[in-house]
Protein backbone atom coordinates (compact mmCIF):
# COMPACT_ATOMS: atom_id res chain seq x y z
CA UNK A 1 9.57 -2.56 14.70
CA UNK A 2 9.78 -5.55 12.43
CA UNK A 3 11.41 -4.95 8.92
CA UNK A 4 11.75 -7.87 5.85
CA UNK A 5 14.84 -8.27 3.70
CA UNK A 6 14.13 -10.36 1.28
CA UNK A 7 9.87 -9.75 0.12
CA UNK A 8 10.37 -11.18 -2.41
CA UNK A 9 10.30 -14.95 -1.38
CA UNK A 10 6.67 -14.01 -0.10
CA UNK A 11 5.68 -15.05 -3.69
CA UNK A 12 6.71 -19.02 -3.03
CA UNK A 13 4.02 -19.22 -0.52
CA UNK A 14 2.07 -19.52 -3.69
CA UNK A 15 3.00 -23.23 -3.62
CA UNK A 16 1.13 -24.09 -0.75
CA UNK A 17 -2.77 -23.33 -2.34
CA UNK A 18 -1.22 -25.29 -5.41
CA UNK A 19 -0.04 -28.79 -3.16
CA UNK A 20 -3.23 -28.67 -0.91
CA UNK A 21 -5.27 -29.06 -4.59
CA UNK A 22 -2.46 -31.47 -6.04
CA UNK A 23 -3.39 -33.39 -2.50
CA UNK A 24 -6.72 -33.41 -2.87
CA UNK A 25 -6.86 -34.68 -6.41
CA UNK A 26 -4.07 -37.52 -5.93
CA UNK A 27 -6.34 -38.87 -2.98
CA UNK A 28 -9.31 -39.02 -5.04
CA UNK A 29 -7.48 -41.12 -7.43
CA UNK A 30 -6.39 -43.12 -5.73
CA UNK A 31 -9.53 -44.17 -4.16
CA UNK A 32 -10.97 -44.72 -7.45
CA UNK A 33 -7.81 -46.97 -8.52
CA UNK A 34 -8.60 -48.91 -4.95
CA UNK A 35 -11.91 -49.55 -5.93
CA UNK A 36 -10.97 -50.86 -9.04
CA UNK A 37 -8.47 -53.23 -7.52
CA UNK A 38 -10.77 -54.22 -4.64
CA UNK A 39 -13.88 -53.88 -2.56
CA UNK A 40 -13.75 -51.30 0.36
CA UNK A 41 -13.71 -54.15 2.83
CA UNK A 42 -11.68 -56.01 1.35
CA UNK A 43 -8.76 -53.03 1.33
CA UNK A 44 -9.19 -52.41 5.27
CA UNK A 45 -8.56 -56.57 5.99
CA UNK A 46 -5.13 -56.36 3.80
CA UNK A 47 -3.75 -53.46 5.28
CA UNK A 48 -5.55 -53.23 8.57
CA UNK A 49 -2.94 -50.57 10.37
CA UNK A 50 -3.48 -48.21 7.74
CA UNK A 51 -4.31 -44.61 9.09
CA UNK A 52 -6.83 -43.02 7.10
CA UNK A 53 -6.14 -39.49 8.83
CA UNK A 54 -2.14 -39.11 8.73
CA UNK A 55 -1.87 -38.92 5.34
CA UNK A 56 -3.99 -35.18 5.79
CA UNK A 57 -1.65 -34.53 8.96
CA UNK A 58 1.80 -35.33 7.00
CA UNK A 59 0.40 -32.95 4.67
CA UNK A 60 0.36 -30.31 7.05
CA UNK A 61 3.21 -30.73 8.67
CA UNK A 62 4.89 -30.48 5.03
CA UNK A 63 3.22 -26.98 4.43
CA UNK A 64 3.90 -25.84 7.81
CA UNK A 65 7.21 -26.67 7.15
CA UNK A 66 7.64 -24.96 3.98
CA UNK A 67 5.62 -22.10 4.92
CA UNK A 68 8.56 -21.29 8.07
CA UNK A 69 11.70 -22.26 5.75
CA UNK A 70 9.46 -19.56 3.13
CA UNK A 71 9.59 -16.58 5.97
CA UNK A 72 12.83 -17.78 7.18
CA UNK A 73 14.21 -16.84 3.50
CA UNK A 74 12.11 -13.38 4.12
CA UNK A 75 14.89 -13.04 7.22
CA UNK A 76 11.89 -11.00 9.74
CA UNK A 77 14.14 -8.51 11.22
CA UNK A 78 13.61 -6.98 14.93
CA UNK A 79 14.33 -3.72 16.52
CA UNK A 80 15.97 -4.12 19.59
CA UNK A 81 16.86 -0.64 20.38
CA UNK A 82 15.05 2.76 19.45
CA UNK A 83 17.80 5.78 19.74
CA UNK A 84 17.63 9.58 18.63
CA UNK A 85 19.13 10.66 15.75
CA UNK A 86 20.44 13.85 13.80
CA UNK A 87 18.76 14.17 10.69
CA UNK A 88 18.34 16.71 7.68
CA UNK A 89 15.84 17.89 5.70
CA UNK A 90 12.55 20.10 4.52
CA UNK A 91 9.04 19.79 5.98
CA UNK A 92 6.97 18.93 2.80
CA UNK A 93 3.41 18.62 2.80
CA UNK A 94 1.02 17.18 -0.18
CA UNK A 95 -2.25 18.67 -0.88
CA UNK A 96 -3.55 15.83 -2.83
CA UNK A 97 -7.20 16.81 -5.05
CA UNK A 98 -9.99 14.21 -4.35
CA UNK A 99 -12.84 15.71 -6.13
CA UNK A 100 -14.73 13.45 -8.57
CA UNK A 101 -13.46 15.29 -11.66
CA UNK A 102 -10.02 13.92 -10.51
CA UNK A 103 -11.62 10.34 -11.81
CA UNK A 104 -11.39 11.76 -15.36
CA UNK A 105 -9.30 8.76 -17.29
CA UNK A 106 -7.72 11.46 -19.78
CA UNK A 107 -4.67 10.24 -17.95
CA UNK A 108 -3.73 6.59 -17.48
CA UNK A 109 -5.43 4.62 -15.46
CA UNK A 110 -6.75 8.28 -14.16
CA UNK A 111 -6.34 11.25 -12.57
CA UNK A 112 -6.55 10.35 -9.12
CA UNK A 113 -4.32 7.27 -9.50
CA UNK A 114 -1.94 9.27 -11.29
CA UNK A 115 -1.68 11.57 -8.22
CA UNK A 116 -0.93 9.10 -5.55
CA UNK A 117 2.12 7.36 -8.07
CA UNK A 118 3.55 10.46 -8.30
CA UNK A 119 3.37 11.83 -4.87
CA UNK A 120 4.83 7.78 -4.05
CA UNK A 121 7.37 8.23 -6.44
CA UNK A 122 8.68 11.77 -4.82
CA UNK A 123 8.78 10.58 -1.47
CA UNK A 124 10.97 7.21 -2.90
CA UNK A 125 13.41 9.57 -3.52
CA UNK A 126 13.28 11.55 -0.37
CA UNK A 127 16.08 10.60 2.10
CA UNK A 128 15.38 12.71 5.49
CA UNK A 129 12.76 15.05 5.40
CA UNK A 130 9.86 15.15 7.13
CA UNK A 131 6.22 14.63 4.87
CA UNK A 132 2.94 15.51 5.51
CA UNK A 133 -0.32 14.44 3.56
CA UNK A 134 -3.58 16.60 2.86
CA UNK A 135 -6.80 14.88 1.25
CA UNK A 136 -9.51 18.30 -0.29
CA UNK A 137 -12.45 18.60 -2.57
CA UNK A 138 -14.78 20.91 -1.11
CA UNK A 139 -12.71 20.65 2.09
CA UNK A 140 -9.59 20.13 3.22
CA UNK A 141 -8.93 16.83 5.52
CA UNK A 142 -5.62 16.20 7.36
CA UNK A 143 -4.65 12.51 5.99
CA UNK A 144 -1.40 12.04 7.97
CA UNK A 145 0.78 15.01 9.82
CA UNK A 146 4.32 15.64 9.67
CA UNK A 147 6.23 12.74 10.00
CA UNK A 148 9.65 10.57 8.70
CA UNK A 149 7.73 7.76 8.98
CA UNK A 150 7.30 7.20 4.41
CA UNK A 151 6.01 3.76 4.86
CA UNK A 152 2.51 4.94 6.92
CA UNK A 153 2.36 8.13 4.44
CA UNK A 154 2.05 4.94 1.21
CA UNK A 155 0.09 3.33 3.26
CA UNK A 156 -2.63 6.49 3.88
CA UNK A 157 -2.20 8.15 0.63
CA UNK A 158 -3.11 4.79 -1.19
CA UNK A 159 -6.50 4.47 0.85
CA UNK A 160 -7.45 7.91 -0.66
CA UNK A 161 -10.34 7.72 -2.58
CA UNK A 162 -12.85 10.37 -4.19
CA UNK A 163 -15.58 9.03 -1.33
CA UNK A 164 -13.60 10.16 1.73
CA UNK A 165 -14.92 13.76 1.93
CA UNK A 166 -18.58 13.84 1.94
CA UNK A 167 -18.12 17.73 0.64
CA UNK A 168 -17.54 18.02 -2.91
CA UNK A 169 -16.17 21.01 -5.13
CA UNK A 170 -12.64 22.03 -5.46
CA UNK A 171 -11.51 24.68 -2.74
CA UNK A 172 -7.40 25.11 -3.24
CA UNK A 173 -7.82 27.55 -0.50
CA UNK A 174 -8.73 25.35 2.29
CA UNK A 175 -6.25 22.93 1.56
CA UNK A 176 -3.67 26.13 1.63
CA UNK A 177 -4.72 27.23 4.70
CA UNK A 178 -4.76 23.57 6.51
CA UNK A 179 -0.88 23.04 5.03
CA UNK A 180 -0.11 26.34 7.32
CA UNK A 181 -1.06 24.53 10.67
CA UNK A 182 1.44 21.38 9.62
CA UNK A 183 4.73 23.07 10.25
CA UNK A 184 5.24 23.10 13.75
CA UNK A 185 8.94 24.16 13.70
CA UNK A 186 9.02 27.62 14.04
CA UNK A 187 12.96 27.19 13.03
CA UNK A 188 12.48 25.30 9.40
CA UNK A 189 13.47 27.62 7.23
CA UNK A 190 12.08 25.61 4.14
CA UNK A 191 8.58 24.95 3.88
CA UNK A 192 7.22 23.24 0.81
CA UNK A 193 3.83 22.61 -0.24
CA UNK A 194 2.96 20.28 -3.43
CA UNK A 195 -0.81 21.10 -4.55
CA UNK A 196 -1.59 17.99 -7.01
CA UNK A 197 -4.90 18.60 -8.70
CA UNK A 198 -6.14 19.45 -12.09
CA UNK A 199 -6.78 23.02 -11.27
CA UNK A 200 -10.43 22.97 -11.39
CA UNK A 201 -11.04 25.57 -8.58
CA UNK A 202 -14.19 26.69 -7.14
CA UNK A 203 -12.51 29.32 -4.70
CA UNK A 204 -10.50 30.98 -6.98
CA UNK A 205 -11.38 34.25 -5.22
CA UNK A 206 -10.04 33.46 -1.55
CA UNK A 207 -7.01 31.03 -3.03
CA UNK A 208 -5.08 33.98 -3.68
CA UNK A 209 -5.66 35.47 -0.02
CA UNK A 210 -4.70 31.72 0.92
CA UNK A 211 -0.89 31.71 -0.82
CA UNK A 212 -0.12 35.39 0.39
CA UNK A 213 -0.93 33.89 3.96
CA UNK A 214 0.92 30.76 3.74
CA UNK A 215 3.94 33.19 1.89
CA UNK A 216 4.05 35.08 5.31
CA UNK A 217 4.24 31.48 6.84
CA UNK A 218 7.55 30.97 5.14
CA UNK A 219 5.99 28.29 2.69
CA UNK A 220 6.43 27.68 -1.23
CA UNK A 221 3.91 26.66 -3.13
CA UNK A 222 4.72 24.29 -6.06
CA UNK A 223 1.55 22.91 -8.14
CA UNK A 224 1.37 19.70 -10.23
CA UNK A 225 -0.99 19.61 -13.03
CA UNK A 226 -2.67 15.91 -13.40
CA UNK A 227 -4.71 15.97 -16.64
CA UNK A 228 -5.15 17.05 -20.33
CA UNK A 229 -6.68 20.65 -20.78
CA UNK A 230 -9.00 18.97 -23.65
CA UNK A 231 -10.86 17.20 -20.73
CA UNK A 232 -12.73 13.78 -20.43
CA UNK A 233 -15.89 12.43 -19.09
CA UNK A 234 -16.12 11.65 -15.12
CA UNK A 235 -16.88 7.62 -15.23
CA UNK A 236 -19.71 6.80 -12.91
CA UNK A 237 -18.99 3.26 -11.88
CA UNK A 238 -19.93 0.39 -9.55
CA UNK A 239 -17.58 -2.29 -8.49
CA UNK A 240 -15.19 -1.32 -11.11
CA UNK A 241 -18.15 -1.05 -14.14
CA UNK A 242 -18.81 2.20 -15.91
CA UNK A 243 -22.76 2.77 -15.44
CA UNK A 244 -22.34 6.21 -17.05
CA UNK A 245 -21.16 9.19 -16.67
CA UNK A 246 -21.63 12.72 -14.71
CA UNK A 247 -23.80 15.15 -16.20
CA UNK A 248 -24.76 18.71 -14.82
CA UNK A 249 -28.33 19.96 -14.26
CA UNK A 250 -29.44 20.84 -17.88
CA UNK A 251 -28.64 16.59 -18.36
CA UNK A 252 -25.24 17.57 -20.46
CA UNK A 253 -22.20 15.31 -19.53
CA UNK A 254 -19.81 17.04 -17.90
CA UNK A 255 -16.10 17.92 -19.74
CA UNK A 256 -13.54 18.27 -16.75
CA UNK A 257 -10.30 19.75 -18.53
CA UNK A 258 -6.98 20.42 -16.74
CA UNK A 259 -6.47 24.48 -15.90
CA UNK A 260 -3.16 25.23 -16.37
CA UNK A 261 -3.78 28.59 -15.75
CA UNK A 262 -4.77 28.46 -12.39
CA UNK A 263 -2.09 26.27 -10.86
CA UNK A 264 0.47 28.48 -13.03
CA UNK A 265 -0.81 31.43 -11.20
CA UNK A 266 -0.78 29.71 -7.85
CA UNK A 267 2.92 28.50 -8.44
CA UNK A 268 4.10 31.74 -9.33
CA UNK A 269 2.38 33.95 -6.44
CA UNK A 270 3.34 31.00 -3.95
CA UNK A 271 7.09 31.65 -5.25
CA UNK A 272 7.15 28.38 -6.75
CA UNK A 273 6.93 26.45 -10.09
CA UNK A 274 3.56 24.60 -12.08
CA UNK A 275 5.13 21.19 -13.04
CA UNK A 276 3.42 18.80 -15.51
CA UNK A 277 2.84 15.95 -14.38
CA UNK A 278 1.82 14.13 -17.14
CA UNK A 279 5.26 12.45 -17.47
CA UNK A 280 6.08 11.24 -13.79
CA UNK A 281 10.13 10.17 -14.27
CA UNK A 282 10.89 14.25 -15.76
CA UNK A 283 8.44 15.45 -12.97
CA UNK A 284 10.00 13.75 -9.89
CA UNK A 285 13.69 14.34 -11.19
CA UNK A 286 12.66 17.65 -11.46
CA UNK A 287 11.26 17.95 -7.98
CA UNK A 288 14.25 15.69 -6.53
CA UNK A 289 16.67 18.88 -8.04
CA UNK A 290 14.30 21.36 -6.62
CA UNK A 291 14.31 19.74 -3.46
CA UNK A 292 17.92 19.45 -2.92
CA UNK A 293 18.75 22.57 -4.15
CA UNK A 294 16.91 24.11 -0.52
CA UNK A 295 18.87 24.28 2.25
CA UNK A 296 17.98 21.76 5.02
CA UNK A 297 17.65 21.90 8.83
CA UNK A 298 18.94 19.44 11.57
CA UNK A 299 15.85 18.15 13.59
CA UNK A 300 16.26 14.81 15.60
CA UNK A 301 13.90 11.63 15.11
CA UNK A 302 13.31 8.39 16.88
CA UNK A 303 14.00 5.85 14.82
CA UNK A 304 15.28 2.01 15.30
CA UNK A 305 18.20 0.99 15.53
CA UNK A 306 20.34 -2.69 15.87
CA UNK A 307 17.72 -5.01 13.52
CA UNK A 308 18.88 -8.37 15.00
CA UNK A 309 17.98 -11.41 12.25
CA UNK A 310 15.13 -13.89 13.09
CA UNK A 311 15.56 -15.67 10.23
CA UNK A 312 17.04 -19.09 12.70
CA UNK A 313 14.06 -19.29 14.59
CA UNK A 314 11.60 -19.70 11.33
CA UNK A 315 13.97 -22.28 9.83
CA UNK A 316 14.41 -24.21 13.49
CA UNK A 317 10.98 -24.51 13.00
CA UNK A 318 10.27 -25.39 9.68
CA UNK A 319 12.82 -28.04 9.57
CA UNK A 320 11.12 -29.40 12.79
CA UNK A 321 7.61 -29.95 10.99
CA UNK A 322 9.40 -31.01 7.40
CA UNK A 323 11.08 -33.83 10.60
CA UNK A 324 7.62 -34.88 11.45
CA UNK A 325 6.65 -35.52 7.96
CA UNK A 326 9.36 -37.61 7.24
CA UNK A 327 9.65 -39.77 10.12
CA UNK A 328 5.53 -39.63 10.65
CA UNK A 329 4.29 -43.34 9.13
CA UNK A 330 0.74 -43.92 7.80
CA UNK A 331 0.46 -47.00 9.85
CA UNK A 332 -1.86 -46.36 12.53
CA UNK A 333 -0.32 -45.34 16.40
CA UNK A 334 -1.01 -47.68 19.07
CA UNK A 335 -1.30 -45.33 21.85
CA UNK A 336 -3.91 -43.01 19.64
CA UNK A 337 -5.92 -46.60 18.14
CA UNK A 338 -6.49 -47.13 21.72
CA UNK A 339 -7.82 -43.58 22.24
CA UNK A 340 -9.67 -43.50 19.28
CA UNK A 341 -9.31 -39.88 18.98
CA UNK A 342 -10.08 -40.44 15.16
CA UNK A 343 -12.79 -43.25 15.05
CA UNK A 344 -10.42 -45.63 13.44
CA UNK A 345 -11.13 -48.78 14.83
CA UNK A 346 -14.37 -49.49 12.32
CA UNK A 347 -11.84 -48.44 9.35
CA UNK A 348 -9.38 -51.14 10.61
């Protein structure tokens, strides 16, 4: 397991695209000014031992160089020992909505978008408990399973995308019922699902049936409403340009409006709370009081332990190229003119 201090130098390795163009320019001038001061032929006879190649290769020793000393200021960090721990927490699981009307843009940048910061945001302020992450439109599809591991649940709730289920629609109730198989401790006493949509439910019949199950399952339900209930437009787009938008069958565009209603009466039958998440700071404190106000159970996890620095072994090596640039001359080496790796003898 390899964890980064310091990310943040990661943005001086924008330096290195910058000297390689610097480079590039400064040699063309200076074969113009050459040319101005003398023929080509006449350059090679007055400085004969000239290397016309190790100006490019003290270049790259100099980047190399830079580019270790760069990820030696990162300080890489190895785990040299994985032990079991005590831990405590809830099992939470996030039904996130992927429907198209969730590309609605009545909420900055939209709905979708919206979704994924705030389910980010909550789990920034988790601590131990164990997350789970459910993609559903027409369907529901199992994104990641229960796990402590937050930095692969970012990583697979930001490749969600309103193309990943081929089935379209709304069903809350299959995402309900596919939360119920994530809690494999028969001993948590706190289960919590998050539904994040914009209530726009095309099973509103069988959702119901859905919470009473996942009640008897020992779960909550909390919703979070994504959305304005005076609607927008669904964007059609291609490579980020609006080529229209979504109408229905008679050719009228289609108004997608957040239903308050719905989620409200999911919340409340699931013995939970509708939260608004138009505002995402009041909506995550709120579910960070929520959260801690439930009592938590021990479970153990595998985690790594003992980071040893690596930082030595990136600047060892970056000080040994930013060596070999200093001490590397542009005269030509006798023992590679004679090889004439380089086809330097007709530029002599």
């Amino acid at each position: 397991m390899i964890q980064l201090d310091e990310k943040a130098y990661f943005y001086l390795l924008a330096i290195i695209p910058v000297m390689v163009v610097a480079f590039f320019f400064l040699q063309v001038w200076k074969k113009r000014t050459q040319r101005q001061f003398a023929e080509v032929g006449l350059l090679r006879k007055l400085a004969p031992n000239r290397s016309s190649f190790k100006s490019a290769l003290k270049l790259i020793f100099l980047l190399l160089g830079l580019s270790f000393l760069i990820l030696g200021l990162v300080n890489p960090k190895i785990g040299t020992k994985l032990e079991t721990v005590k831990r405590e927490g809830v099992d939470i699981v996030f039904a996130v909505d992927v429907s198209k009307s969730m590309l609605a843009e009545d909420i900055a940048p939209n709905r979708l978008e919206k979704s994924k910061r705030l389910v980010s945001e909550i789990i920034n302020q988790l601590a131990s408990d164990r997350i789970g992450i459910i993609a559903y439109a027409g369907q529901a599809y199992p994104q990641l399973p229960i796990t402590t591991d937050y930095g692969a649940a970012k990583m697979f709730l930001q490749s969600m995308n309103t193309n990943m289920l081929s089935s379209q629609g709304t069903a809350i109730d299959a995402a309900i019922d596919l939360a119920s198989t994530y809690y494999n401790d028969a001993e948590q006493t706190n289960r919590v699902l998050f539904i994040v949509s914009d209530g726009e439910d095309h099973s509103e019949s069988s959702t119901i049936e859905a919470v009473d199950n996942a009640i008897q399952n020992g779960i909550r339900i909390f919703t979070i409403g994504v959305g304005k209930p005076k609607g927008a437009p669904i964007p059609l787009k291609r490579n980020g340009i609006v080529e229209g938008l979504k109408k229905d069958n008679q050719g009228e565009v289609v108004i997608t409006k957040l239903n308050e209603a719905v989620l409200s009466e999911i919340a409340q039958e699931g013995n939970g709370e509708y939260i608004d998440g138009s505002n995402t700071e009041n909506a995550v404190e709120y579910i960070k009081e929520q959260l801690n106000q439930m009592d938590k159970k021990e479970f153990e996890a595998k985690q790594f332990a003992e980071y040893k620095d690596q930082f030595q072994w990136f600047l060892g090596i970056g000080l040994f190229f930013l060596f070999l640039d200093v001490f590397l001359l542009d005269r030509k080496t006798k023992w590679l003119k004679k090889l004439n790796l380089f086809n330097e003898h007709d530029d002599a």
